[in-house]
N, C-alpha and C. Protein backbone atom coordinates (compact mmCIF):
# COMPACT_ATOMS: atom_id res chain seq x y z
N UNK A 1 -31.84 107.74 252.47
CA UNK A 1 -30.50 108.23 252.22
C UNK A 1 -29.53 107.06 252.38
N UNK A 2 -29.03 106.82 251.62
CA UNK A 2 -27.78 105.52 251.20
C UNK A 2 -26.27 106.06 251.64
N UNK A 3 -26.32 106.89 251.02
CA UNK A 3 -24.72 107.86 251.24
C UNK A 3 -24.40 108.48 252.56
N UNK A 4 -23.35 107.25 253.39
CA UNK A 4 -22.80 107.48 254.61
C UNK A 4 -21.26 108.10 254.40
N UNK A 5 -20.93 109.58 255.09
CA UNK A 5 -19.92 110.42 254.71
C UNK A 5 -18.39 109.16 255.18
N UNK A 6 -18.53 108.37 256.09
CA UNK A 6 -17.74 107.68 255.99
C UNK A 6 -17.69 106.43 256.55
N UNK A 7 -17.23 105.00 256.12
CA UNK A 7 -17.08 103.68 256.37
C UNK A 7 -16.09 103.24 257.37
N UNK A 8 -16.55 102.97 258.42
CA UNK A 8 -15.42 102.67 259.30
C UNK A 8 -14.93 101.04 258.77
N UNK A 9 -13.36 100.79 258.52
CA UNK A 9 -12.96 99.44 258.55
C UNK A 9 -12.69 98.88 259.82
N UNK A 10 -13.55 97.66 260.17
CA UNK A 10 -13.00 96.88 261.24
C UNK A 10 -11.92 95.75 261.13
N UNK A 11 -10.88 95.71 261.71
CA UNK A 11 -10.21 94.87 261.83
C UNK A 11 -10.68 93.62 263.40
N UNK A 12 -10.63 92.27 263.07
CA UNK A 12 -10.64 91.73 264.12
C UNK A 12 -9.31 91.30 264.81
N UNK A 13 -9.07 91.10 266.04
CA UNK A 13 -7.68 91.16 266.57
C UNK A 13 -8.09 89.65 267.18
N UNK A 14 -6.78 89.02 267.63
CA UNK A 14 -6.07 87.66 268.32
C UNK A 14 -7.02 88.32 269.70
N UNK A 15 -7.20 87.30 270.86
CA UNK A 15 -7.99 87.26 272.06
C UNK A 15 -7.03 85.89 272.54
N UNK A 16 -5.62 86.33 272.89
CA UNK A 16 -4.92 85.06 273.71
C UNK A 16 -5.69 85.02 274.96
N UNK A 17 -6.09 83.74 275.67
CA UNK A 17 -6.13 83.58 277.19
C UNK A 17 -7.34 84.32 277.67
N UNK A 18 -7.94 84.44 276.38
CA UNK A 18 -9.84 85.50 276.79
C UNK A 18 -10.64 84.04 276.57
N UNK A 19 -11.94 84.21 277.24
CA UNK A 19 -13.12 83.31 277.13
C UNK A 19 -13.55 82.41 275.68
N UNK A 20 -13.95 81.98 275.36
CA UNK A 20 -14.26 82.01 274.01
C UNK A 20 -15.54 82.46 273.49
N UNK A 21 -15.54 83.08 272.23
CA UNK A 21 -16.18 83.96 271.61
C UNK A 21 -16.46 85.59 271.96
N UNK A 22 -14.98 85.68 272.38
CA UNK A 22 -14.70 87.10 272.97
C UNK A 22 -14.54 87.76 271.84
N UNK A 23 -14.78 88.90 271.05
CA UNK A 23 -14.67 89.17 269.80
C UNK A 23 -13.88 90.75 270.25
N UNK A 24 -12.77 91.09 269.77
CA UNK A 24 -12.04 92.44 270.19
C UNK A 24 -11.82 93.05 268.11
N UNK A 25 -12.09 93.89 268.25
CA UNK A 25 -11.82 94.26 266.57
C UNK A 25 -11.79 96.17 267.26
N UNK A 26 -10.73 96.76 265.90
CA UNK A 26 -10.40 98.18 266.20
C UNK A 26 -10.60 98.68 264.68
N UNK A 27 -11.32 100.27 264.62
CA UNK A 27 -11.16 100.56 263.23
C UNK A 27 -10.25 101.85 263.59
N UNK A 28 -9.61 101.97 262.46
CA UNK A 28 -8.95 103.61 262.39
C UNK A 28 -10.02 104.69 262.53
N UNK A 29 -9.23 105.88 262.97
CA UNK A 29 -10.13 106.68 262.95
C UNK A 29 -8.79 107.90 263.08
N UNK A 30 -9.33 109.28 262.85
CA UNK A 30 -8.42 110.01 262.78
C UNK A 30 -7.65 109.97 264.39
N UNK A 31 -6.74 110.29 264.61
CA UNK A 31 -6.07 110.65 265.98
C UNK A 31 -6.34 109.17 266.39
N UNK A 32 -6.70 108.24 266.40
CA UNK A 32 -6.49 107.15 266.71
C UNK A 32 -7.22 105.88 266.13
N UNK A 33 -7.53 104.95 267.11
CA UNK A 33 -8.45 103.68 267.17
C UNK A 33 -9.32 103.58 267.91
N UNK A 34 -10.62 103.09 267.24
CA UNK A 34 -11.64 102.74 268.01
C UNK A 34 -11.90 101.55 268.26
N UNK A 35 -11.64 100.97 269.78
CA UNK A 35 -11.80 99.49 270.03
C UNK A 35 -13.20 98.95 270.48
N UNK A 36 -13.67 98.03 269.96
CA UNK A 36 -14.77 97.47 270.53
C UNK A 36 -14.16 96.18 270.97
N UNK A 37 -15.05 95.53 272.07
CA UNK A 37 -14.83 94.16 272.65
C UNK A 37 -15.98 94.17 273.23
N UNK A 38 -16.67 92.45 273.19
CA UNK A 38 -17.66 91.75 273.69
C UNK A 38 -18.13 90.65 273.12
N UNK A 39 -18.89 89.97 273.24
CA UNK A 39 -19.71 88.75 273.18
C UNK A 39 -20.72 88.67 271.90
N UNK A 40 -20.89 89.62 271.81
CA UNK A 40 -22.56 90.13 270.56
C UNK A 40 -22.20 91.50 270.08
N UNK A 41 -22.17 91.56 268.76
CA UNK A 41 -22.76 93.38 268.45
C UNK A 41 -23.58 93.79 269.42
N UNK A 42 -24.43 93.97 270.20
CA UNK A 42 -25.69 94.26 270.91
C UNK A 42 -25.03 94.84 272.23
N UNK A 43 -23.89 94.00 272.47
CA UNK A 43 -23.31 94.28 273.93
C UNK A 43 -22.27 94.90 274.01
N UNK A 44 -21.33 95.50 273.02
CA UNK A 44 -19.88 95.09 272.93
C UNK A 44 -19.52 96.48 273.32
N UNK A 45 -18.58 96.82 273.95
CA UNK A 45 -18.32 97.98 275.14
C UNK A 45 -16.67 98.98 273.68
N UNK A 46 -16.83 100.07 273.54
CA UNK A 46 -16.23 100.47 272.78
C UNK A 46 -15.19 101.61 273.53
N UNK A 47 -14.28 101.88 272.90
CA UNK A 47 -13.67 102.67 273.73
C UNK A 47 -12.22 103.34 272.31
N UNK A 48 -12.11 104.51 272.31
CA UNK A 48 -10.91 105.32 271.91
C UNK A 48 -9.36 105.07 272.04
N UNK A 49 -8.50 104.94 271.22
CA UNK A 49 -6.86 104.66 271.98
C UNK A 49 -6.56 105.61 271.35
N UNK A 50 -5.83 107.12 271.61
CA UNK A 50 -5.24 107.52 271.18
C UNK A 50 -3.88 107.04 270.71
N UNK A 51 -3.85 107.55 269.18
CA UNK A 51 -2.15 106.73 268.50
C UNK A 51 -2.39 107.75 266.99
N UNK A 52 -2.25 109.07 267.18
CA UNK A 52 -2.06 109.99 266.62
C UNK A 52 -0.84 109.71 265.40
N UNK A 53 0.29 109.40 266.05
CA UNK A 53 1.64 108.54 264.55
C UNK A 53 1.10 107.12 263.96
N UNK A 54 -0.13 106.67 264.80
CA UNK A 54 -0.32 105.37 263.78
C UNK A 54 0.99 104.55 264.08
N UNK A 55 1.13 104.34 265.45
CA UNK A 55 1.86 103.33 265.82
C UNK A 55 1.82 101.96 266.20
N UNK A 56 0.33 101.48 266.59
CA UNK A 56 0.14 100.52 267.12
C UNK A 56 -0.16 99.65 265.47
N UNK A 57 0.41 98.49 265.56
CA UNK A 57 0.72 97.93 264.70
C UNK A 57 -0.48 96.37 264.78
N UNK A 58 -1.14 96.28 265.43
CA UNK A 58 -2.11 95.11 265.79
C UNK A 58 -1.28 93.96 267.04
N UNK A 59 0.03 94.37 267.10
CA UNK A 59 0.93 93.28 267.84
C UNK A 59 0.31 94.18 269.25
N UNK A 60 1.57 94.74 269.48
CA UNK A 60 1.51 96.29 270.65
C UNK A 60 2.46 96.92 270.81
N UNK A 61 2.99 97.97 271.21
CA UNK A 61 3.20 99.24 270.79
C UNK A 61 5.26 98.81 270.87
N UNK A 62 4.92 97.69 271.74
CA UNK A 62 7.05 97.44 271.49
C UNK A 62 7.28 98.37 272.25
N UNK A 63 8.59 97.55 273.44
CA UNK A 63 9.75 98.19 274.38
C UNK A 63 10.06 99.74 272.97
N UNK A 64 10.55 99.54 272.28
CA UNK A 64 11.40 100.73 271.37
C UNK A 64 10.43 101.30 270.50
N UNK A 65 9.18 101.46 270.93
CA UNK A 65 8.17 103.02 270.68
C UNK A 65 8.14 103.41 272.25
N UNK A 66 8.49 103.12 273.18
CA UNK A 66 8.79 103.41 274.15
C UNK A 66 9.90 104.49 275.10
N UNK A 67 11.18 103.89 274.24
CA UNK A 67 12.17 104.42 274.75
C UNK A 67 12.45 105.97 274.61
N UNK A 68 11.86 106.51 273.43
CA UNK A 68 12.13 108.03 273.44
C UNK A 68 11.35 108.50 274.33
N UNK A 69 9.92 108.38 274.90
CA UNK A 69 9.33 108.94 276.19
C UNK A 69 9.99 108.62 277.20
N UNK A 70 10.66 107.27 277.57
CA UNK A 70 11.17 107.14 278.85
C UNK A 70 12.28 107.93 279.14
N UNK A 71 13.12 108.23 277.99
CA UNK A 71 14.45 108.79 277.66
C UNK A 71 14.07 110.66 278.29
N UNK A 72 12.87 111.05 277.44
CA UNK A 72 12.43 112.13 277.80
C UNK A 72 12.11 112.42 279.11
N UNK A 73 11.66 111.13 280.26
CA UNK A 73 10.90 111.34 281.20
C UNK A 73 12.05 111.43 282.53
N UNK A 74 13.23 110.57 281.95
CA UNK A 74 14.89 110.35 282.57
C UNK A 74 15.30 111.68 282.41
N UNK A 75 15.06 112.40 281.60
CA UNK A 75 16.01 113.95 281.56
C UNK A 75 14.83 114.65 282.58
N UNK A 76 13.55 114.86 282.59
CA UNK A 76 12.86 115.84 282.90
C UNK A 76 13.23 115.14 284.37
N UNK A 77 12.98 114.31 284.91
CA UNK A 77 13.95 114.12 286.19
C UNK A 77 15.10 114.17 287.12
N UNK A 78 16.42 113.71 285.93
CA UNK A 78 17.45 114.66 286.44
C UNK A 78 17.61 116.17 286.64
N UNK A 79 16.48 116.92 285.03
CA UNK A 79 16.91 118.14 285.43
C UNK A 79 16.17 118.81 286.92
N UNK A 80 15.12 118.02 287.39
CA UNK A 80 14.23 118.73 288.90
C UNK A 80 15.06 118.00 289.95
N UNK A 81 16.19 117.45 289.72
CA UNK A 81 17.27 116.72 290.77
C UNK A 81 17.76 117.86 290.84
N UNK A 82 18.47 118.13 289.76
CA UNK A 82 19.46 119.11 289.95
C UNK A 82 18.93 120.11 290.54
N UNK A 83 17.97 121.00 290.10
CA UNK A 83 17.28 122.55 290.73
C UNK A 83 16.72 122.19 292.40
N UNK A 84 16.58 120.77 292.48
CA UNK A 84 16.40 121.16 294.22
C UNK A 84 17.60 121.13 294.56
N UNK A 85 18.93 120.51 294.31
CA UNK A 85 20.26 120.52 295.29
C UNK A 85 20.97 121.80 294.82
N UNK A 86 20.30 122.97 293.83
CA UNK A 86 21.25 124.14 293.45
C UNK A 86 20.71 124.71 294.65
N UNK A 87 22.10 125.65 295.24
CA UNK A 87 21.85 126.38 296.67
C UNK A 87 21.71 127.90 296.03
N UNK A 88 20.63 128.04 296.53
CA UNK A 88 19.76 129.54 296.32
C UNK A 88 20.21 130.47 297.26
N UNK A 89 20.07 131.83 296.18
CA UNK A 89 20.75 133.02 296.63
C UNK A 89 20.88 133.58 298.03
N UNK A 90 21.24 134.48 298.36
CA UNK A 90 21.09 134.93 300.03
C UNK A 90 19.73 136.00 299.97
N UNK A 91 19.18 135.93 300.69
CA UNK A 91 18.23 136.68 300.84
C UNK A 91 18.16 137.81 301.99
C-alpha cells in the first residue's frame, strides 16, 4: 500500500546557542504543531504545541499575541478584588 491519507510537511527551524547538529523542525497539524528535536531521526524527542489560530509564525509568538490574554487575565483579577472587599449582607 503506497497511499498515505496524509503527508506531514516538516519545516526546519534556527537552533541559536544549541550544540551543534541539534536539528529542531515542526510540521502543522490540525489544532497545532508537532515539534521534533534531537541529534538523529532515531533519537529525536517529539512533542505537540497547541496554536489552534495558527499563530506561531517560526520567530515566536510576540509581546502583542500576548496582550489580549494578559488584558483578559488583568480584568478577571480586578473583578475577584472587588467581590472580596464588597461587604456582605447581614445575616
Amino acid at each position: 500500500m503506497t497511499d498515505v491519507p496524509f503527508s506531514l510537511e516538516w519545516e526546519s527551524l534556527g537552533n541559536e546557542g544549541a550544540e551543534p547538529g541539534l536539528v529542531t523542525q515542526r510540521a502543522r497539524v490540525f489544532g497545532g504543531w508537532l515539534v521534533r528535536v534531537g541529534n538523529s531521526p532515531a533519537t529525536m524527542a517529539l512533542t505537540f504545541v497547541v496554536d489552534g489560530e495558527g499563530r506561531w509564525d517560526g520567530e515566536d509568538f510576540g509581546v502583542e499575541d500576548y496582550e489580549d490574554d494578559e488584558d483578559y487575565e488583568e480584568e478577571e483579577e480586578e473583578d475577584e478584588d472587588e467581590e472580596a472587599h464588597e461587604p456582605h449582607g447581614k445575616e
